[in-house]
N, C-alpha and C. Protein backbone atom coordinates (compact mmCIF):
# COMPACT_ATOMS: atom_id res chain seq x y z
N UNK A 1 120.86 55.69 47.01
CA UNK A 1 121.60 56.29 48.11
C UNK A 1 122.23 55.21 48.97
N UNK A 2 123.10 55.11 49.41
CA UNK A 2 124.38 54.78 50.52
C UNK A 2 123.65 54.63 51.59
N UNK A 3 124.29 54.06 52.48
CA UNK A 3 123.22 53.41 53.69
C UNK A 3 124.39 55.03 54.75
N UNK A 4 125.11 54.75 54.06
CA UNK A 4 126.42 56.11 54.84
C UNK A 4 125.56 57.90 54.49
N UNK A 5 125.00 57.73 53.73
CA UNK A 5 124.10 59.11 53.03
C UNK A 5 123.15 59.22 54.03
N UNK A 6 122.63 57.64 54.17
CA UNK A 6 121.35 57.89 54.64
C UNK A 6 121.16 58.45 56.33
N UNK A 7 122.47 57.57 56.99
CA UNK A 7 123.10 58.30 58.37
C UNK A 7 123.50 59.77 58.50
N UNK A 8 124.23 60.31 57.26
CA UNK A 8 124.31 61.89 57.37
C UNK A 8 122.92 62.48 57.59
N UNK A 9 121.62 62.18 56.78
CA UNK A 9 120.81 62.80 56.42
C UNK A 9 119.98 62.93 58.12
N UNK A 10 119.90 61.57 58.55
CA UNK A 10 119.44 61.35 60.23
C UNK A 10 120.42 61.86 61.05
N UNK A 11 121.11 62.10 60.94
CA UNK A 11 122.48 62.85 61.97
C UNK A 11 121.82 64.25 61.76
N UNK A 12 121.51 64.80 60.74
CA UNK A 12 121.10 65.89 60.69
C UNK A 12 119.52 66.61 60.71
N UNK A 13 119.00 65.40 60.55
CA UNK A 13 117.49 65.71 60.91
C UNK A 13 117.62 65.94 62.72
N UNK A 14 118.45 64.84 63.27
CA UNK A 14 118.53 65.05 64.59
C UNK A 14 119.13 65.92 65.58
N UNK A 15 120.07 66.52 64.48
CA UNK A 15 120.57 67.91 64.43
C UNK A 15 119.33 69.35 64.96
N UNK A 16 118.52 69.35 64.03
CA UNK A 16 117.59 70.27 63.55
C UNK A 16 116.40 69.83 64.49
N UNK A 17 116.20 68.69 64.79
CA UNK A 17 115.38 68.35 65.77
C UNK A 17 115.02 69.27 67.43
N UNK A 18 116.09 69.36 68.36
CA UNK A 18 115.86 70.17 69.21
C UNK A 18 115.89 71.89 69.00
N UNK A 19 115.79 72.16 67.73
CA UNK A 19 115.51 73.64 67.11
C UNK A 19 114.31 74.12 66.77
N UNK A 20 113.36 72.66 66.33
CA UNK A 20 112.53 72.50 65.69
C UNK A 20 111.34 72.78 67.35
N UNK A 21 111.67 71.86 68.49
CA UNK A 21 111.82 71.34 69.70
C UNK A 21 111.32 73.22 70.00
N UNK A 22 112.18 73.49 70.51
CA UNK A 22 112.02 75.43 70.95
C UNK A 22 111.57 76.11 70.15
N UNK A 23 111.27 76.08 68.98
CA UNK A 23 110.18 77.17 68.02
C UNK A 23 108.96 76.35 68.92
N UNK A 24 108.44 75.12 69.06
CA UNK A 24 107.19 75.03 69.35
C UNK A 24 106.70 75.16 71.19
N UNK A 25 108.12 75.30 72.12
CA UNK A 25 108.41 74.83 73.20
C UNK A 25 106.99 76.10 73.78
N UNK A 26 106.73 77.09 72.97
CA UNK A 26 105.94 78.12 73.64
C UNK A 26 104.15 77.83 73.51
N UNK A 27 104.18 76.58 72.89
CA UNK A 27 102.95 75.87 72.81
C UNK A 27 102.37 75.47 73.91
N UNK A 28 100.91 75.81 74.23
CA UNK A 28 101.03 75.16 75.94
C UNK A 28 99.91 73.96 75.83
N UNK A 29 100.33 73.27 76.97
CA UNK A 29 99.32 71.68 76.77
C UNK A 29 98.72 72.02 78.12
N UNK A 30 97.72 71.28 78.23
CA UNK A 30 96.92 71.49 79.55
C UNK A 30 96.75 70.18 80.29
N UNK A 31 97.75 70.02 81.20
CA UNK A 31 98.35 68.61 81.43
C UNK A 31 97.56 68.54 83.07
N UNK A 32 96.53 67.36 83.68
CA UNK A 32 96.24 67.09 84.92
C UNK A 32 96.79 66.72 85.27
N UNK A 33 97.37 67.15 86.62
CA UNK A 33 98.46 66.68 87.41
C UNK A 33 97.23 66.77 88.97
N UNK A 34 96.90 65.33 89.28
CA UNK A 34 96.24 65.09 90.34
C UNK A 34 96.44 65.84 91.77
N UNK A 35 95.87 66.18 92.27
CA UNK A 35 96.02 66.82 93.76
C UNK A 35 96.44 65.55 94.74
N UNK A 36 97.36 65.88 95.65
CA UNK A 36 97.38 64.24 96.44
C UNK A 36 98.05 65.36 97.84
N UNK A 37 96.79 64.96 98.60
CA UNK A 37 97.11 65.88 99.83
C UNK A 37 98.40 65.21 100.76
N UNK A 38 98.65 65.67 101.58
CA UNK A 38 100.23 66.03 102.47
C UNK A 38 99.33 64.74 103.78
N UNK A 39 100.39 64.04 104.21
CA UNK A 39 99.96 63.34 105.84
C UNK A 39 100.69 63.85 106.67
N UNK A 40 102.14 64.17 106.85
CA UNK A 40 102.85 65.07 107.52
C UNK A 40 103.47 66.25 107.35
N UNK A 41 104.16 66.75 108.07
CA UNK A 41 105.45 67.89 108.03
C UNK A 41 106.31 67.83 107.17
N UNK A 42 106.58 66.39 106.94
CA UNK A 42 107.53 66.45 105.82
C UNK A 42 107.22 65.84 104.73
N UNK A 43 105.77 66.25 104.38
CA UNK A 43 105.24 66.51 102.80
C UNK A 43 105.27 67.33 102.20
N UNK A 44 106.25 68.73 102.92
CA UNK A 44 106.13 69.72 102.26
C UNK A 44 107.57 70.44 102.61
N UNK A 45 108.06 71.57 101.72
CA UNK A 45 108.97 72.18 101.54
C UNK A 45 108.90 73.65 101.73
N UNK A 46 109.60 74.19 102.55
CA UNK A 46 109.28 75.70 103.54
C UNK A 46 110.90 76.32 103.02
N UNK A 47 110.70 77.30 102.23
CA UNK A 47 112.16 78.46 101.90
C UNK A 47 111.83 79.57 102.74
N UNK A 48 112.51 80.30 103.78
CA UNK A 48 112.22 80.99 104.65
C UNK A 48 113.43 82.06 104.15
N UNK A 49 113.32 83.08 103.35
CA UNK A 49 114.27 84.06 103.45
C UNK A 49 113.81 85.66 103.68
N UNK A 50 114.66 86.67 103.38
CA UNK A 50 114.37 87.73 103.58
C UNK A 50 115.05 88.50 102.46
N UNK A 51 114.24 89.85 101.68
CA UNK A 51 114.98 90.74 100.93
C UNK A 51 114.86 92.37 101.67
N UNK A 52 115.63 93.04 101.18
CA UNK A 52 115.94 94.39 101.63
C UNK A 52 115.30 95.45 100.93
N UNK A 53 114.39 96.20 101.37
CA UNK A 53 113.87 97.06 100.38
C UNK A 53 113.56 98.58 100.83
N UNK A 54 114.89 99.11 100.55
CA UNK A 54 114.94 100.76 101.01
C UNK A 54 115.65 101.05 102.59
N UNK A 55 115.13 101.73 102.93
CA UNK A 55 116.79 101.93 104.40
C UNK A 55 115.97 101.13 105.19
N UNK A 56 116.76 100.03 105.50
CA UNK A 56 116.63 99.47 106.74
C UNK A 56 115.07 98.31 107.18
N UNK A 57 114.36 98.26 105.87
CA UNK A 57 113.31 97.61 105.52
C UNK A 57 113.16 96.36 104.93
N UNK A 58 113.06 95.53 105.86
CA UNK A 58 113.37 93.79 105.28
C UNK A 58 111.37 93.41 105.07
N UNK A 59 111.79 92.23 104.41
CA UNK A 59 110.53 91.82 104.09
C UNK A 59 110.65 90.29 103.90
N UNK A 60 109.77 89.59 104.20
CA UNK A 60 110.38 88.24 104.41
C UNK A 60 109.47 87.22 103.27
N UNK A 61 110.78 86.92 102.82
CA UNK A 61 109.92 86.26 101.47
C UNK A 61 110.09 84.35 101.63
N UNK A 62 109.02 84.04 101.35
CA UNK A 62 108.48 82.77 101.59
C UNK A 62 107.67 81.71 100.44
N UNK A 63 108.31 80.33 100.34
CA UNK A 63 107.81 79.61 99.50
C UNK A 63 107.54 78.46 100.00
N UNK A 64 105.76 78.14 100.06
CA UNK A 64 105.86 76.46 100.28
C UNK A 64 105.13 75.81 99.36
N UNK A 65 106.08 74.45 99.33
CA UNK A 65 105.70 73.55 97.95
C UNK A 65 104.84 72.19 98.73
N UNK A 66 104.00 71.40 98.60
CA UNK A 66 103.30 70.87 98.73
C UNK A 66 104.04 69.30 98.11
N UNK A 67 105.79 68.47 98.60
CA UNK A 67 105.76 67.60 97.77
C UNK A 67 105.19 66.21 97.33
N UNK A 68 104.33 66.16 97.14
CA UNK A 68 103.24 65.21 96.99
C UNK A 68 102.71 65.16 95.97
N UNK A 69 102.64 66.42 95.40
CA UNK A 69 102.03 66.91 93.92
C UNK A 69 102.51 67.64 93.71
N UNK A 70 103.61 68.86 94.31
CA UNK A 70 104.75 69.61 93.39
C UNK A 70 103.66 71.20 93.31
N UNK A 71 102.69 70.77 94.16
CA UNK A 71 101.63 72.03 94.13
C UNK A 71 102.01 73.57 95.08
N UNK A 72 102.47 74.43 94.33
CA UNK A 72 102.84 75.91 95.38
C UNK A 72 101.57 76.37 96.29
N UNK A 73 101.94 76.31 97.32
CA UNK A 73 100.68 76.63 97.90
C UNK A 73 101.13 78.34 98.86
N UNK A 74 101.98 78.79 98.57
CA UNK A 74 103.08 80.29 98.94
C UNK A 74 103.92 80.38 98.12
N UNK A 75 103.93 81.58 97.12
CA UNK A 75 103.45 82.94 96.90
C UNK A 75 102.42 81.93 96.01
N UNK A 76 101.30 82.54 96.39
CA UNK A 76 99.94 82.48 95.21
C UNK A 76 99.70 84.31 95.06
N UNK A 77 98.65 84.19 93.86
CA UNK A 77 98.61 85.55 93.40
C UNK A 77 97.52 86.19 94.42
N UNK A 78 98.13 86.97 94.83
CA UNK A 78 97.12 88.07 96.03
C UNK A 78 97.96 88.20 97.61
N UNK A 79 98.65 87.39 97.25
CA UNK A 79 99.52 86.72 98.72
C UNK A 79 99.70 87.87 99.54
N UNK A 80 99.83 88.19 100.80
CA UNK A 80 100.31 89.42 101.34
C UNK A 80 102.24 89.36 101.40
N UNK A 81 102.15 90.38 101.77
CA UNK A 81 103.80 90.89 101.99
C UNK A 81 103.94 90.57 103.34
N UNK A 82 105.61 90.13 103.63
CA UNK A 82 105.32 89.78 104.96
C UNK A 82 106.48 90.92 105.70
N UNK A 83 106.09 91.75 105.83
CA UNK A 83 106.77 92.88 106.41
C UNK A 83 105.86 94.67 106.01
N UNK A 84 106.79 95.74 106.04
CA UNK A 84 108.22 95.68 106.57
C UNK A 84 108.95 94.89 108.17
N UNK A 85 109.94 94.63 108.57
CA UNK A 85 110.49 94.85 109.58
C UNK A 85 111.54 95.19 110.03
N UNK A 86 111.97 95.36 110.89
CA UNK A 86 113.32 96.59 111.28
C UNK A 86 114.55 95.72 110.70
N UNK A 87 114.59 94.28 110.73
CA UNK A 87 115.60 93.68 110.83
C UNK A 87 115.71 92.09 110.18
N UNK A 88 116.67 91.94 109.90
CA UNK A 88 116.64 90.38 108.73
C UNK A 88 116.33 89.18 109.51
N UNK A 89 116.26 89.29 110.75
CA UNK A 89 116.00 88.13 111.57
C UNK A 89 114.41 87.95 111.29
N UNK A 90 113.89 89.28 111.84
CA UNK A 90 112.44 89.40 112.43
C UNK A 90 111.72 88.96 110.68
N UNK A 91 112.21 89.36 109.56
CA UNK A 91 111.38 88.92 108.60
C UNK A 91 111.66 87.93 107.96
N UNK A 92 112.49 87.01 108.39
CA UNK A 92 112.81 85.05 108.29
C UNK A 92 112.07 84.99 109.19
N UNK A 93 111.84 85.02 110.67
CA UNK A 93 111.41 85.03 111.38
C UNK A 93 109.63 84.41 110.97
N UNK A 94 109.69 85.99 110.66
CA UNK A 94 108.37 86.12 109.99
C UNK A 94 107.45 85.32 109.03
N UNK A 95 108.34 84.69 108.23
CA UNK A 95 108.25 84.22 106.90
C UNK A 95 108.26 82.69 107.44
N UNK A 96 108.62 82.08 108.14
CA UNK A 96 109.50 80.57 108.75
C UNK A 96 107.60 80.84 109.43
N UNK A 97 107.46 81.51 110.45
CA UNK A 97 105.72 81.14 111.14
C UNK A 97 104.78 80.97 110.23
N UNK A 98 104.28 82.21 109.45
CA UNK A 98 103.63 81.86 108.37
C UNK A 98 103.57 80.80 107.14
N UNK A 99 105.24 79.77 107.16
CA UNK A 99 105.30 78.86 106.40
C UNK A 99 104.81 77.99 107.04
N UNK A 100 105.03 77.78 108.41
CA UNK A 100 104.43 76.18 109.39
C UNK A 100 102.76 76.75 109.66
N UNK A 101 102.33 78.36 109.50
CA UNK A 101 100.64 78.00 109.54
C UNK A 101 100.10 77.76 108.49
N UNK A 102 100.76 77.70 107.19
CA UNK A 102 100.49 77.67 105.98
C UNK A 102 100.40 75.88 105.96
N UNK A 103 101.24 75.04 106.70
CA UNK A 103 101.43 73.73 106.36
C UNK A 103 100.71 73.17 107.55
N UNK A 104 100.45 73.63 108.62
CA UNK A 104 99.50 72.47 109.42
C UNK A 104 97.95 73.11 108.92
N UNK A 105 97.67 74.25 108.37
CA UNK A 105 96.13 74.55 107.78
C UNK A 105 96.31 74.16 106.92
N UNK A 106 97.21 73.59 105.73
CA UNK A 106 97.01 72.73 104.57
C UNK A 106 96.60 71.05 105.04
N UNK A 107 97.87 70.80 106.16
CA UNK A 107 97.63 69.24 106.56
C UNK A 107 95.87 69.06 107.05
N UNK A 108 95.17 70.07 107.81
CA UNK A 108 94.29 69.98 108.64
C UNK A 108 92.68 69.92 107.51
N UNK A 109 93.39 71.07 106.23
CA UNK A 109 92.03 71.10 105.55
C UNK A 109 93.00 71.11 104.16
N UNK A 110 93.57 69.75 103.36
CA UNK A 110 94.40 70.61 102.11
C UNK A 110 93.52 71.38 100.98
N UNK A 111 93.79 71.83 100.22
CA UNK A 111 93.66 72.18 98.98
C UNK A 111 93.61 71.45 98.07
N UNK A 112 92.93 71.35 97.44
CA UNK A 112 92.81 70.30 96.68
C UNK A 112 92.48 70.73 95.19
């Protein structure tokens, strides 16, 4: 074989490679990713929004990330709902308090 054969044949293994890549991508590894607690306010990441659900019923939906370790510490499973309330302010509102008691009771005692 041709050293030119032998490049088609690797052009195309590398081809088939990221195919090969997503049949197994649903394999799961059980990877430790260390806990490394927060020193300030801005160790962490607060999404403060609101969705609409039925006449006139906001609910204020909230995510905080922990960046230090990339750890969600809002929505976890059991989390409460943070509403209803009359209006899109009051459940950002809503959602924005519960993100800063969520992050000085993490700074004060984290999770680990």
């Amino acid at each position: 074989m041709s050293s030119r054969d032998n490049r088609a044949r690797l052009d195309l293994f590398s081809r088939q490679l990221p195919i090969e890549q997503e049949m197994f991508s649903g394999m799961s590894k059980t990877v430790f990713i260390p806990s490394v607690p927060a020193t300030s306010e801005e160790d962490f990441e607060v999404s403060a929004k609101s969705k609409l659900a039925g006449y006139r019923r906001f609910f204020g939906v909230l995510k905080v990330v922990r960046t230090t370790d990339g750890r969600v510490l809002f929505p976890f499973d059991g989390a409460p709902e943070l509403g209803p309330y009359a209006t899109k302010l009051e459940a950002v509102a809503a959602a924005q308090v519960y993100g800063e008691h969520i992050v000085t009771s993490d700074l004060a005692r984290p999770e680990l």
